[in-house]
ModelCIF file with pLDDT and N, C-alpha, C, O atoms, coordinates in Angstrom:
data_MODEL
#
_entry.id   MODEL 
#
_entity.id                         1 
_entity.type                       polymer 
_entity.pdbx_number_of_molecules   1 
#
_entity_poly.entity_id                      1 
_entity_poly.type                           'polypeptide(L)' 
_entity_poly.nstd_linkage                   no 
_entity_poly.nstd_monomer                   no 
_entity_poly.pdbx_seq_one_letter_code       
;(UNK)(UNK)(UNK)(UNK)(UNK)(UNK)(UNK)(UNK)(UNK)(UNK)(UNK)(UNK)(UNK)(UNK)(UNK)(UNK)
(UNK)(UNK)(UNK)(UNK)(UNK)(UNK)(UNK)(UNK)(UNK)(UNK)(UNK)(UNK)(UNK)(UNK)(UNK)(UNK)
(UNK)(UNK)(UNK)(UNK)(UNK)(UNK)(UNK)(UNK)(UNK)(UNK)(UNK)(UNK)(UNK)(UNK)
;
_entity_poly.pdbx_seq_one_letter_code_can   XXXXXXXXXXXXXXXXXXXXXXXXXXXXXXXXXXXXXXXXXXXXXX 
_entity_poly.pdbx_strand_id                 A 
#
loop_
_entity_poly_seq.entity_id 
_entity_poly_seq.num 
_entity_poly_seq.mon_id 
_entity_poly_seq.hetero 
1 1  UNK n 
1 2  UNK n 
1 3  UNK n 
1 4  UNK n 
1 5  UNK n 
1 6  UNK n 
1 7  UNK n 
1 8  UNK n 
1 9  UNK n 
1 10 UNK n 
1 11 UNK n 
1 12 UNK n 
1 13 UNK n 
1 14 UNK n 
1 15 UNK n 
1 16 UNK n 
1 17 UNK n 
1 18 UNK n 
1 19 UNK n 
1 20 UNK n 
1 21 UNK n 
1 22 UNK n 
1 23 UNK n 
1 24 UNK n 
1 25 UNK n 
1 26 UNK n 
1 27 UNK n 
1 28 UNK n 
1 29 UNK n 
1 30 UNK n 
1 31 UNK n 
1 32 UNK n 
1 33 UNK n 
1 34 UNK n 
1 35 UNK n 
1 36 UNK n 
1 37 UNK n 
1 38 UNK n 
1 39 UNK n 
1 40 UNK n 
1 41 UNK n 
1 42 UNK n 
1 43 UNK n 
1 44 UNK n 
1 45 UNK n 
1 46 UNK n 
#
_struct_asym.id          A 
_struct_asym.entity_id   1 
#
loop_
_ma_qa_metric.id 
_ma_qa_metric.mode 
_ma_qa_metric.name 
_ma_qa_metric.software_group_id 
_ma_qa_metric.type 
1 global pLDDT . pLDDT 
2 local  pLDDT . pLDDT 
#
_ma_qa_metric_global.metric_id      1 
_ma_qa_metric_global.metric_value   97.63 
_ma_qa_metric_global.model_id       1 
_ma_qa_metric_global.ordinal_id     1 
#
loop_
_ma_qa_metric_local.label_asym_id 
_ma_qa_metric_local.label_comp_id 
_ma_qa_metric_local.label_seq_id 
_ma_qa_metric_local.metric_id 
_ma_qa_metric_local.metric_value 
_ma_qa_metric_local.model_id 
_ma_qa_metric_local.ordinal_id 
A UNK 1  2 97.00 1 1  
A UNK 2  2 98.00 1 2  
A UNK 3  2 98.00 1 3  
A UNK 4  2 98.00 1 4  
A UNK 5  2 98.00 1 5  
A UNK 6  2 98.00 1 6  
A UNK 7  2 98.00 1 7  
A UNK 8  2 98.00 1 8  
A UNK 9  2 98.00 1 9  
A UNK 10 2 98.00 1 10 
A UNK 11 2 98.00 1 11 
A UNK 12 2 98.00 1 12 
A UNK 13 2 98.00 1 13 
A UNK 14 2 98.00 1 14 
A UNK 15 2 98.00 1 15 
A UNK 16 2 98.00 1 16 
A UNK 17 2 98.00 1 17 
A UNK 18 2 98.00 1 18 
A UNK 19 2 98.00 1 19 
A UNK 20 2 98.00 1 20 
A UNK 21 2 98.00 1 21 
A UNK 22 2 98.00 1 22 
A UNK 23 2 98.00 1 23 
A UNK 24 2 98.00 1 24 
A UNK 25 2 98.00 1 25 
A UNK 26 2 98.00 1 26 
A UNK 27 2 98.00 1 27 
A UNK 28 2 98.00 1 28 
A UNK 29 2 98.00 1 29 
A UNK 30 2 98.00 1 30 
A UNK 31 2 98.00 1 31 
A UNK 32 2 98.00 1 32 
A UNK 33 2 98.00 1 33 
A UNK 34 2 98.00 1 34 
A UNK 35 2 98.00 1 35 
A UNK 36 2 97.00 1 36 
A UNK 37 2 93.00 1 37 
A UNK 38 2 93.00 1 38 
A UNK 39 2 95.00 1 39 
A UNK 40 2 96.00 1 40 
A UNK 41 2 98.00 1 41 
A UNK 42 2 98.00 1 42 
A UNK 43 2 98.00 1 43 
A UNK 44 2 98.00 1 44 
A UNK 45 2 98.00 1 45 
A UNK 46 2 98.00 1 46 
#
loop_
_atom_site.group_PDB 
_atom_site.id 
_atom_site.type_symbol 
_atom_site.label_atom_id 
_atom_site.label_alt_id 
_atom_site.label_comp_id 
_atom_site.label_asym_id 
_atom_site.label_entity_id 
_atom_site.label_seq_id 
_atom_site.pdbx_PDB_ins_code 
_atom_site.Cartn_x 
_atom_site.Cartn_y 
_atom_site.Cartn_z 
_atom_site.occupancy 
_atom_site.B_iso_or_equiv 
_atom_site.pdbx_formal_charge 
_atom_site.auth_seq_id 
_atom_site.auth_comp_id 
_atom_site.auth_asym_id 
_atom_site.auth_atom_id 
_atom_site.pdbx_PDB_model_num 
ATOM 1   N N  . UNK A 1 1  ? 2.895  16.485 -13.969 1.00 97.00 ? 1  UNK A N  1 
ATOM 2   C CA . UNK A 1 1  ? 2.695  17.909 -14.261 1.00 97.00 ? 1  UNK A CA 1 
ATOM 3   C C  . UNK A 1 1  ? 3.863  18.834 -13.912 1.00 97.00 ? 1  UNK A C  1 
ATOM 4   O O  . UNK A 1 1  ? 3.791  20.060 -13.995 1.00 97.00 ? 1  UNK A O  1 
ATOM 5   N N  . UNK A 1 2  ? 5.194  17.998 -13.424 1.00 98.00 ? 2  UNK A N  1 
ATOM 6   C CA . UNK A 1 2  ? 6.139  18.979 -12.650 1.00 98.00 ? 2  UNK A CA 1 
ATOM 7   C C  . UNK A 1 2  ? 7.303  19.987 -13.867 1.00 98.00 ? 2  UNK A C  1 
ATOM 8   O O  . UNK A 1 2  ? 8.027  20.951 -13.621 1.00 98.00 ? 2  UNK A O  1 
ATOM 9   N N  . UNK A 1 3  ? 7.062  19.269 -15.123 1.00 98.00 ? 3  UNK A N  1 
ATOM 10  C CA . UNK A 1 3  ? 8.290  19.444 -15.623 1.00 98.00 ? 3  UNK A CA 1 
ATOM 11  C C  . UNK A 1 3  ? 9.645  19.208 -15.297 1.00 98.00 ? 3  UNK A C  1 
ATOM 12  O O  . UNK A 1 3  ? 10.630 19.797 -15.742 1.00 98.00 ? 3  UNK A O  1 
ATOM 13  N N  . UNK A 1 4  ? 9.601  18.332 -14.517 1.00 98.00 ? 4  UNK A N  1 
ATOM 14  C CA . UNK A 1 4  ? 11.309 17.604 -13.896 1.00 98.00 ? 4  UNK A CA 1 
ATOM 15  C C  . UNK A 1 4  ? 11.794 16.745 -14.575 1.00 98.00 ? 4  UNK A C  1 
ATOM 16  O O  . UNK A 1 4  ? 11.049 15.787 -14.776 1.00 98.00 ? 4  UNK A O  1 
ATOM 17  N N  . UNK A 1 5  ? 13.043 16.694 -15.143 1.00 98.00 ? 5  UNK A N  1 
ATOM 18  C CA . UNK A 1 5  ? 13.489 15.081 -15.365 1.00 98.00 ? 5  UNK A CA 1 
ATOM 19  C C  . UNK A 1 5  ? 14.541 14.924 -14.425 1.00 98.00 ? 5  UNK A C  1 
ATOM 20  O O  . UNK A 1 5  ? 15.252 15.674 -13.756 1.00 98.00 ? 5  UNK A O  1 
ATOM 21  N N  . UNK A 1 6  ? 14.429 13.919 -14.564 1.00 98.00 ? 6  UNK A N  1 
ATOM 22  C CA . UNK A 1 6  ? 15.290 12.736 -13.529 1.00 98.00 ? 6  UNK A CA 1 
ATOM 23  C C  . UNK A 1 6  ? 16.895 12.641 -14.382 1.00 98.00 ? 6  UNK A C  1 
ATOM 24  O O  . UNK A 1 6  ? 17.027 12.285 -15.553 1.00 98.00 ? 6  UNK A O  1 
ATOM 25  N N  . UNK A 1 7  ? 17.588 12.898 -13.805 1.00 98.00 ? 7  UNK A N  1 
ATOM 26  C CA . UNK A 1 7  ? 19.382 12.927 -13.829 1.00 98.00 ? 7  UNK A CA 1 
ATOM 27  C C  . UNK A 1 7  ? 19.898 11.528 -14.126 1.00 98.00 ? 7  UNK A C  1 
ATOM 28  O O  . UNK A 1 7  ? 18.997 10.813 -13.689 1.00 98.00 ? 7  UNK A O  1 
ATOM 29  N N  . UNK A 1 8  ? 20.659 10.889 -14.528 1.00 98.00 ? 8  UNK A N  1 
ATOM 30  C CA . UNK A 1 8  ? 21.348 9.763  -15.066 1.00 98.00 ? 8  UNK A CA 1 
ATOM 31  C C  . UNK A 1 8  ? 21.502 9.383  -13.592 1.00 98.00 ? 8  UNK A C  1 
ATOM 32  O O  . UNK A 1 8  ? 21.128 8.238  -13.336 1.00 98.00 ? 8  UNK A O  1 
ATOM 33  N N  . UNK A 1 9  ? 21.958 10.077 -12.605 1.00 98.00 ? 9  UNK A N  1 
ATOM 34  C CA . UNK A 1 9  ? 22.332 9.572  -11.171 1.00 98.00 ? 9  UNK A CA 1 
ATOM 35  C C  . UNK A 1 9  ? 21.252 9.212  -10.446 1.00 98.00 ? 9  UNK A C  1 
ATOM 36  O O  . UNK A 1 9  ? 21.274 8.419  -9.504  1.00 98.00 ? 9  UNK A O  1 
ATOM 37  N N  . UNK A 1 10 ? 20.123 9.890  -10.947 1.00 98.00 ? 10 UNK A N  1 
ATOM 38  C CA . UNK A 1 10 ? 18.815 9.634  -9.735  1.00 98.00 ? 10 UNK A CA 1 
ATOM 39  C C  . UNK A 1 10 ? 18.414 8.369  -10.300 1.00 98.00 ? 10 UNK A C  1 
ATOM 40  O O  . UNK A 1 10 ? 18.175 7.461  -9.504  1.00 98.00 ? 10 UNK A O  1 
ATOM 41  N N  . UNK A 1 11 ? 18.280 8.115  -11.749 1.00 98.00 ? 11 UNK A N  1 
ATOM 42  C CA . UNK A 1 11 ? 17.856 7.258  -12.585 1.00 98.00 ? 11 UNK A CA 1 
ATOM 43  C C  . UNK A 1 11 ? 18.571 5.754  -12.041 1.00 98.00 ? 11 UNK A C  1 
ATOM 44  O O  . UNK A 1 11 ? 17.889 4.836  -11.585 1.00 98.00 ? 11 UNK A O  1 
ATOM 45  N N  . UNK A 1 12 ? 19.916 5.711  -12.171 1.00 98.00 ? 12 UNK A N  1 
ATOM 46  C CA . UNK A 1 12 ? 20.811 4.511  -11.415 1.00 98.00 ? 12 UNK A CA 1 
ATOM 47  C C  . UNK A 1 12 ? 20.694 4.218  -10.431 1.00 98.00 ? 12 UNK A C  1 
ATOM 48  O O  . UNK A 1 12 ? 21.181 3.124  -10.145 1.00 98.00 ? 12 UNK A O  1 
ATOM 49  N N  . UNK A 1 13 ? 20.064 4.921  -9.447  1.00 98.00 ? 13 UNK A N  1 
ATOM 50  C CA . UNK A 1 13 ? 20.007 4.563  -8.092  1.00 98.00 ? 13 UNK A CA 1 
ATOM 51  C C  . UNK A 1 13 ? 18.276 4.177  -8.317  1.00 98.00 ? 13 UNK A C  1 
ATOM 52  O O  . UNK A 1 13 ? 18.169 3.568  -7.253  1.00 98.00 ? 13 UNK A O  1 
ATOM 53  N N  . UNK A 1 14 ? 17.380 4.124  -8.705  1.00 98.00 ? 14 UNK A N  1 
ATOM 54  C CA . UNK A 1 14 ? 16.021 3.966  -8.917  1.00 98.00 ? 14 UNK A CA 1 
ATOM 55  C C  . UNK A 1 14 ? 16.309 2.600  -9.444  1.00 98.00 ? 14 UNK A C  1 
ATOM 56  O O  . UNK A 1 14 ? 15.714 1.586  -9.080  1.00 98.00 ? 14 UNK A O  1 
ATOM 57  N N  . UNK A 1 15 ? 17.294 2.650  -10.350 1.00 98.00 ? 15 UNK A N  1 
ATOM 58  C CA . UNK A 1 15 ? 17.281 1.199  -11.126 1.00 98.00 ? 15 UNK A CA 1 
ATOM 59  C C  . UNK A 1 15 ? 17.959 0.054  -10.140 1.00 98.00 ? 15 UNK A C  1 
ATOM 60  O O  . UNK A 1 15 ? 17.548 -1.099 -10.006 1.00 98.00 ? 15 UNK A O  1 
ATOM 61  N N  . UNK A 1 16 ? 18.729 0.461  -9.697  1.00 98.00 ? 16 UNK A N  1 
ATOM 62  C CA . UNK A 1 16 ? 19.369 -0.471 -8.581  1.00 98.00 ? 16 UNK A CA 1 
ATOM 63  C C  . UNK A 1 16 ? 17.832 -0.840 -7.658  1.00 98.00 ? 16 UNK A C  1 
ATOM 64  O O  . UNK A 1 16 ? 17.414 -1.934 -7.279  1.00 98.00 ? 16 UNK A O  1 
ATOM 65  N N  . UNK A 1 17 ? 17.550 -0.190 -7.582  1.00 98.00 ? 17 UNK A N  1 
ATOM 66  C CA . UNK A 1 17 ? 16.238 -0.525 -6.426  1.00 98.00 ? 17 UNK A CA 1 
ATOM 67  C C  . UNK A 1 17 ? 15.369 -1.384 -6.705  1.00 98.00 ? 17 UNK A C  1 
ATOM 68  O O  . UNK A 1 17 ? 14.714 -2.129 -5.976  1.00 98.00 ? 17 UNK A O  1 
ATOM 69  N N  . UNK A 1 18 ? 15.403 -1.183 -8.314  1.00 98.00 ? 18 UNK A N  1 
ATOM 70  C CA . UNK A 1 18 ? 14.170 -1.857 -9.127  1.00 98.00 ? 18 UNK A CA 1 
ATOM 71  C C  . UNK A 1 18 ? 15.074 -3.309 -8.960  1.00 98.00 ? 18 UNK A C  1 
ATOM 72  O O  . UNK A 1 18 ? 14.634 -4.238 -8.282  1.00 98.00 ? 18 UNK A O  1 
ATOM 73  N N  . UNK A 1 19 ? 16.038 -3.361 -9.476  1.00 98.00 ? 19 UNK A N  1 
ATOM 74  C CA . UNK A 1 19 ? 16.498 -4.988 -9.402  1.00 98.00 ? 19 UNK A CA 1 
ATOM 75  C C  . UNK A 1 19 ? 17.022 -5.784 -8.048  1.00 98.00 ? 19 UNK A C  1 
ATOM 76  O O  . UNK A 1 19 ? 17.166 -6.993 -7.871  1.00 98.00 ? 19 UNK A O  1 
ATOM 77  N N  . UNK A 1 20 ? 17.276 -4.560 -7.072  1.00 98.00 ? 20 UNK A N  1 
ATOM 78  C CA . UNK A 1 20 ? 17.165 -5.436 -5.631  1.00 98.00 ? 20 UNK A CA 1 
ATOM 79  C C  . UNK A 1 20 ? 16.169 -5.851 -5.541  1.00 98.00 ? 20 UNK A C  1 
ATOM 80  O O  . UNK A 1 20 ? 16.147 -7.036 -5.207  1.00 98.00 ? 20 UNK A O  1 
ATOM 81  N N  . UNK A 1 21 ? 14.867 -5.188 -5.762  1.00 98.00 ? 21 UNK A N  1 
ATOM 82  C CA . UNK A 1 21 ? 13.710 -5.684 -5.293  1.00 98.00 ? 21 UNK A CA 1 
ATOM 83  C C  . UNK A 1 21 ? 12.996 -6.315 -6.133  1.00 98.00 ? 21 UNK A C  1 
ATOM 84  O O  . UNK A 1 21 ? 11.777 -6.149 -6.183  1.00 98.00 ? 21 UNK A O  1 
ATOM 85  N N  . UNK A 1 22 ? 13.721 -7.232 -7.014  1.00 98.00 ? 22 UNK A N  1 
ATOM 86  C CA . UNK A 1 22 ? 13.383 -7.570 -8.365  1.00 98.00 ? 22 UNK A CA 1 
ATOM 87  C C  . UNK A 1 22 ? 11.642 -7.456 -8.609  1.00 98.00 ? 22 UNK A C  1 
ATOM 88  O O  . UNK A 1 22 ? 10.870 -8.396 -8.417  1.00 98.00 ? 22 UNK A O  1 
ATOM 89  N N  . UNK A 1 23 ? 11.257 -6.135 -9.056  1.00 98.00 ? 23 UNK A N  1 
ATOM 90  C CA . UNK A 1 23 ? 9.900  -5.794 -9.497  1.00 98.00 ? 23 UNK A CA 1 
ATOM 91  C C  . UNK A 1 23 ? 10.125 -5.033 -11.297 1.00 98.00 ? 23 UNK A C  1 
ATOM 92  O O  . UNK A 1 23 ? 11.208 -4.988 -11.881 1.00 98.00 ? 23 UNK A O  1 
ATOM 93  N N  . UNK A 1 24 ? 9.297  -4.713 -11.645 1.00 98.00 ? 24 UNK A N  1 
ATOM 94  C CA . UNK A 1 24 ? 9.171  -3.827 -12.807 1.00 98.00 ? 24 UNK A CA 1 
ATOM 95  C C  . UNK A 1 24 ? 9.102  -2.574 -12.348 1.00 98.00 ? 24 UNK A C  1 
ATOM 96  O O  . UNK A 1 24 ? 8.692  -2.123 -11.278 1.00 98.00 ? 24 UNK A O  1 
ATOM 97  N N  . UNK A 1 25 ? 9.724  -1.887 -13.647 1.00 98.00 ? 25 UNK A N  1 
ATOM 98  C CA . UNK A 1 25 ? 8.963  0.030  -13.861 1.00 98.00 ? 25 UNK A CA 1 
ATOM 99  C C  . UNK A 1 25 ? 9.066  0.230  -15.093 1.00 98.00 ? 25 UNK A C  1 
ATOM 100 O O  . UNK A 1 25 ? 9.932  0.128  -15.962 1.00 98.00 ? 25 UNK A O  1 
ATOM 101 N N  . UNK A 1 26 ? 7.941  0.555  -14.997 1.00 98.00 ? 26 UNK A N  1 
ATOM 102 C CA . UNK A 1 26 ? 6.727  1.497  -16.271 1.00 98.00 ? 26 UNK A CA 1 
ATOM 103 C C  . UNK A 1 26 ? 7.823  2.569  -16.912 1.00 98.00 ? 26 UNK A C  1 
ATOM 104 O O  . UNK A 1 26 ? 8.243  2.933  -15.813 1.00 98.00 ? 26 UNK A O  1 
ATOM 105 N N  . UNK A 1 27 ? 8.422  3.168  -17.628 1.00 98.00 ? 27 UNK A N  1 
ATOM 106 C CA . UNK A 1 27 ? 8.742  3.878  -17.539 1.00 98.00 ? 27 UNK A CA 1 
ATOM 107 C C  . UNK A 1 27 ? 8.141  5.311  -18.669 1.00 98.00 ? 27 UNK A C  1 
ATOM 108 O O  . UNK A 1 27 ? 8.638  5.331  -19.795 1.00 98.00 ? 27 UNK A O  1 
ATOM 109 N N  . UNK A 1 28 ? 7.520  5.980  -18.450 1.00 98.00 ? 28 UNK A N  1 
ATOM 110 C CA . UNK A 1 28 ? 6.689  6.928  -19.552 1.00 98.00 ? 28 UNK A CA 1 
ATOM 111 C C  . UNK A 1 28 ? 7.463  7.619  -19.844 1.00 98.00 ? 28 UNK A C  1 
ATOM 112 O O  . UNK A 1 28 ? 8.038  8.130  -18.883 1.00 98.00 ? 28 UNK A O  1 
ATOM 113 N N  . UNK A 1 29 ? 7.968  8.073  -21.292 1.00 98.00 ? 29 UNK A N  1 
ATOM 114 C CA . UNK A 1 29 ? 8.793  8.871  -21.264 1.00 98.00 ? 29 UNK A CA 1 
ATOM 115 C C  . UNK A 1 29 ? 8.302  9.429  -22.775 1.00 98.00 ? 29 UNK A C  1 
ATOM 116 O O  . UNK A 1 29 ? 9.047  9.444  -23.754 1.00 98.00 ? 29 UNK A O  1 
ATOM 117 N N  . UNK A 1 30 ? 7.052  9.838  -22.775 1.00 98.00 ? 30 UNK A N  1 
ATOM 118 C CA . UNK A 1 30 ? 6.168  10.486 -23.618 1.00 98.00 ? 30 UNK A CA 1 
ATOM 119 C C  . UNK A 1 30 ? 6.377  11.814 -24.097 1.00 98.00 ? 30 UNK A C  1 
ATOM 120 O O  . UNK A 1 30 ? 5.923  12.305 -25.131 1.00 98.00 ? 30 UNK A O  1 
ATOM 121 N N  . UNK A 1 31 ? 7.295  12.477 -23.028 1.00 98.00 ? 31 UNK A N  1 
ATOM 122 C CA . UNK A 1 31 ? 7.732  13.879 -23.569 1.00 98.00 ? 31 UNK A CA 1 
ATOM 123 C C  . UNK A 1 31 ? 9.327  14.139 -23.506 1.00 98.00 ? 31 UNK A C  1 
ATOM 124 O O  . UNK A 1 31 ? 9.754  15.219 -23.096 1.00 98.00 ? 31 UNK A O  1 
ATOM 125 N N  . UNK A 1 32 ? 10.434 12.804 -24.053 1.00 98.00 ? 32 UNK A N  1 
ATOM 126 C CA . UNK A 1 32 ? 11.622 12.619 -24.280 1.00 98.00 ? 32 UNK A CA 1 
ATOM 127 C C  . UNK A 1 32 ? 11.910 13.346 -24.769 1.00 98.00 ? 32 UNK A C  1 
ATOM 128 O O  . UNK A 1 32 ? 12.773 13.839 -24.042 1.00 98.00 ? 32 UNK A O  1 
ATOM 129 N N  . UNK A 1 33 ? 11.804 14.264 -26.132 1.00 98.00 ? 33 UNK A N  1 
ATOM 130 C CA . UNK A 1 33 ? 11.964 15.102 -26.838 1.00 98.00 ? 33 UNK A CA 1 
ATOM 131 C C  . UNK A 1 33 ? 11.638 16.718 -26.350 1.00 98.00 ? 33 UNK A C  1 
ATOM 132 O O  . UNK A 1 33 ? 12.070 17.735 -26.892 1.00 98.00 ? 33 UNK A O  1 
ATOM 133 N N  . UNK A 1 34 ? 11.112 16.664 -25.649 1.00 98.00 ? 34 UNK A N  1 
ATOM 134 C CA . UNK A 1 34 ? 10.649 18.062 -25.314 1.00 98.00 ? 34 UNK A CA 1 
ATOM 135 C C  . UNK A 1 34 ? 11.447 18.142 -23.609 1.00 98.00 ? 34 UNK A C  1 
ATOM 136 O O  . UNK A 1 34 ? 10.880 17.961 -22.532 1.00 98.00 ? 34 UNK A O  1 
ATOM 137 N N  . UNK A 1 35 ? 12.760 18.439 -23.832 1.00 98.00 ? 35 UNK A N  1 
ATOM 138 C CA . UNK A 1 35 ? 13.862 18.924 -23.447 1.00 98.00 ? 35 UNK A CA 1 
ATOM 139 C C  . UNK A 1 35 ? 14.934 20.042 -23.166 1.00 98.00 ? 35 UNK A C  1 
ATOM 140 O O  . UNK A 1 35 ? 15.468 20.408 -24.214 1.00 98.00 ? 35 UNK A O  1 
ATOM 141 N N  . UNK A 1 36 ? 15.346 20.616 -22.164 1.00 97.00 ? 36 UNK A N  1 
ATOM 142 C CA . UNK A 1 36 ? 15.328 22.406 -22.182 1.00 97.00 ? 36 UNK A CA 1 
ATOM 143 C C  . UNK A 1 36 ? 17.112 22.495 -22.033 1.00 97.00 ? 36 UNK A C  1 
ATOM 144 O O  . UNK A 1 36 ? 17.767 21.500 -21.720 1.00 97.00 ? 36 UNK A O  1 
ATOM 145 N N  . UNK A 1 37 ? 17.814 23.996 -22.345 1.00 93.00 ? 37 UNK A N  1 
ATOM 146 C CA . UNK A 1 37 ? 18.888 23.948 -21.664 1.00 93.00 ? 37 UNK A CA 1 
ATOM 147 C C  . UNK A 1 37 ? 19.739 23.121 -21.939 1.00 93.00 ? 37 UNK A C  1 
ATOM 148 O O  . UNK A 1 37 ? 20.119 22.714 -23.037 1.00 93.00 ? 37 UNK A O  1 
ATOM 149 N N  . UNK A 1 38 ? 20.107 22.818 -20.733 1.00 93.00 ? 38 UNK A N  1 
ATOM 150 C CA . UNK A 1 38 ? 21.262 21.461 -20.780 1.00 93.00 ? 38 UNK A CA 1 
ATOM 151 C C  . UNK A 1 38 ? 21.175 20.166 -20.125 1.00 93.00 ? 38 UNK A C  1 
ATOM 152 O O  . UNK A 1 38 ? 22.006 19.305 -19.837 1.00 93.00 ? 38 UNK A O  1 
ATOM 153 N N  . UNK A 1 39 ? 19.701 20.306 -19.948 1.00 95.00 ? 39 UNK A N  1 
ATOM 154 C CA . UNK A 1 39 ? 18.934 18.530 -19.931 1.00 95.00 ? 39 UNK A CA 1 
ATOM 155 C C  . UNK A 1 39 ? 19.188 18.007 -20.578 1.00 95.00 ? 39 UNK A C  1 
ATOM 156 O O  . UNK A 1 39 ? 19.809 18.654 -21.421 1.00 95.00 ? 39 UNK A O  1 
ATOM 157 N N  . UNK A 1 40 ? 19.054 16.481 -20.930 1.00 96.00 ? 40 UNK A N  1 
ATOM 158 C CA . UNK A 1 40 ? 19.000 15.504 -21.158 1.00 96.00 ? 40 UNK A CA 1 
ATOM 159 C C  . UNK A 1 40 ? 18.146 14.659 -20.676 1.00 96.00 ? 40 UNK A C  1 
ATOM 160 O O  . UNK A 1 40 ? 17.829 14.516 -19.496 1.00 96.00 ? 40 UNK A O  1 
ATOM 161 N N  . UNK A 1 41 ? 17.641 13.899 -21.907 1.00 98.00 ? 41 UNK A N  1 
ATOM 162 C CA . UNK A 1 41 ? 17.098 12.748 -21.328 1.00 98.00 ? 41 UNK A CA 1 
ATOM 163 C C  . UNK A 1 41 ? 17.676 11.369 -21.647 1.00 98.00 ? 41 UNK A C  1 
ATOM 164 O O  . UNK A 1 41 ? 18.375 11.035 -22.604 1.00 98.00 ? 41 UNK A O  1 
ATOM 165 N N  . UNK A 1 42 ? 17.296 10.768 -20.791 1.00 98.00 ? 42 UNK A N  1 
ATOM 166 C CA . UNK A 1 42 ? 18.017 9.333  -20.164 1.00 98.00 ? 42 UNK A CA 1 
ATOM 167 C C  . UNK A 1 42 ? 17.029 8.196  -20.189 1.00 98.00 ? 42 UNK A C  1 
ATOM 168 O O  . UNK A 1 42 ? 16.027 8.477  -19.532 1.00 98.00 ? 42 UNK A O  1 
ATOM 169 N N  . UNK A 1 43 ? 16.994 6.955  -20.763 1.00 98.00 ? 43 UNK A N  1 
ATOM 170 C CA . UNK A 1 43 ? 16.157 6.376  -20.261 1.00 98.00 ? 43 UNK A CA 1 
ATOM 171 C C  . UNK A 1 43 ? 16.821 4.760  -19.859 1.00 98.00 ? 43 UNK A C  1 
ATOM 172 O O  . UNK A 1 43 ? 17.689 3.993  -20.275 1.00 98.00 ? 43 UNK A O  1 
ATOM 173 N N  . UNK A 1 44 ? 15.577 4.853  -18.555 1.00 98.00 ? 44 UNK A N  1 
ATOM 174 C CA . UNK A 1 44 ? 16.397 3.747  -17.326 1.00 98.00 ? 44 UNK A CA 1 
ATOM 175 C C  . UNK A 1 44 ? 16.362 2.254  -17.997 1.00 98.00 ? 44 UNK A C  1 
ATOM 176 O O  . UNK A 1 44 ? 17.044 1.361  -17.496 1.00 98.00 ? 44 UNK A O  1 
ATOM 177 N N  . UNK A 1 45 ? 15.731 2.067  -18.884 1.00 98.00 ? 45 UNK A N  1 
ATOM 178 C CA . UNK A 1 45 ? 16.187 0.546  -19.641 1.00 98.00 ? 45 UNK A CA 1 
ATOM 179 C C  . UNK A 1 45 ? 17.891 0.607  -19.887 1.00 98.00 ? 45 UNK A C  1 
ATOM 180 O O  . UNK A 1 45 ? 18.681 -0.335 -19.826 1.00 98.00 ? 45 UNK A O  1 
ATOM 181 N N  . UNK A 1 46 ? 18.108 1.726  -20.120 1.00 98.00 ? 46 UNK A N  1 
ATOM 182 C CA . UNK A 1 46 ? 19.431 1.680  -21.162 1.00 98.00 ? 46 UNK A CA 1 
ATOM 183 C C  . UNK A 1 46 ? 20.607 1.553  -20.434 1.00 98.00 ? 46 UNK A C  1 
ATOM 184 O O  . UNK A 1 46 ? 21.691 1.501  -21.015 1.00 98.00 ? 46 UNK A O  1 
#
């Protein structure tokens, strides 16, 4: 409900975590498009 996205930098360091700790993440990214300003969205597969 926050309206936040997550930064390419927060995103890399989340992903590093995910494969130290070799687990999965979900990643929802249901409102990719609906983007403000000079956001971007990023997604952590990529």
């Amino acid at each position: 409900p926050t309206g936040s996205i997550y930064t390419e930098n927060e995103l890399r360091a989340i992903a590093d975590f995910v494969v130290e700790k070799d687990i999965y993440i979900i990643s929802d990214e249901m409102y990719e498009y609906l983007v403000y300003g000079n956001e971007k969205h990023v997604s952590i597969a990529s």
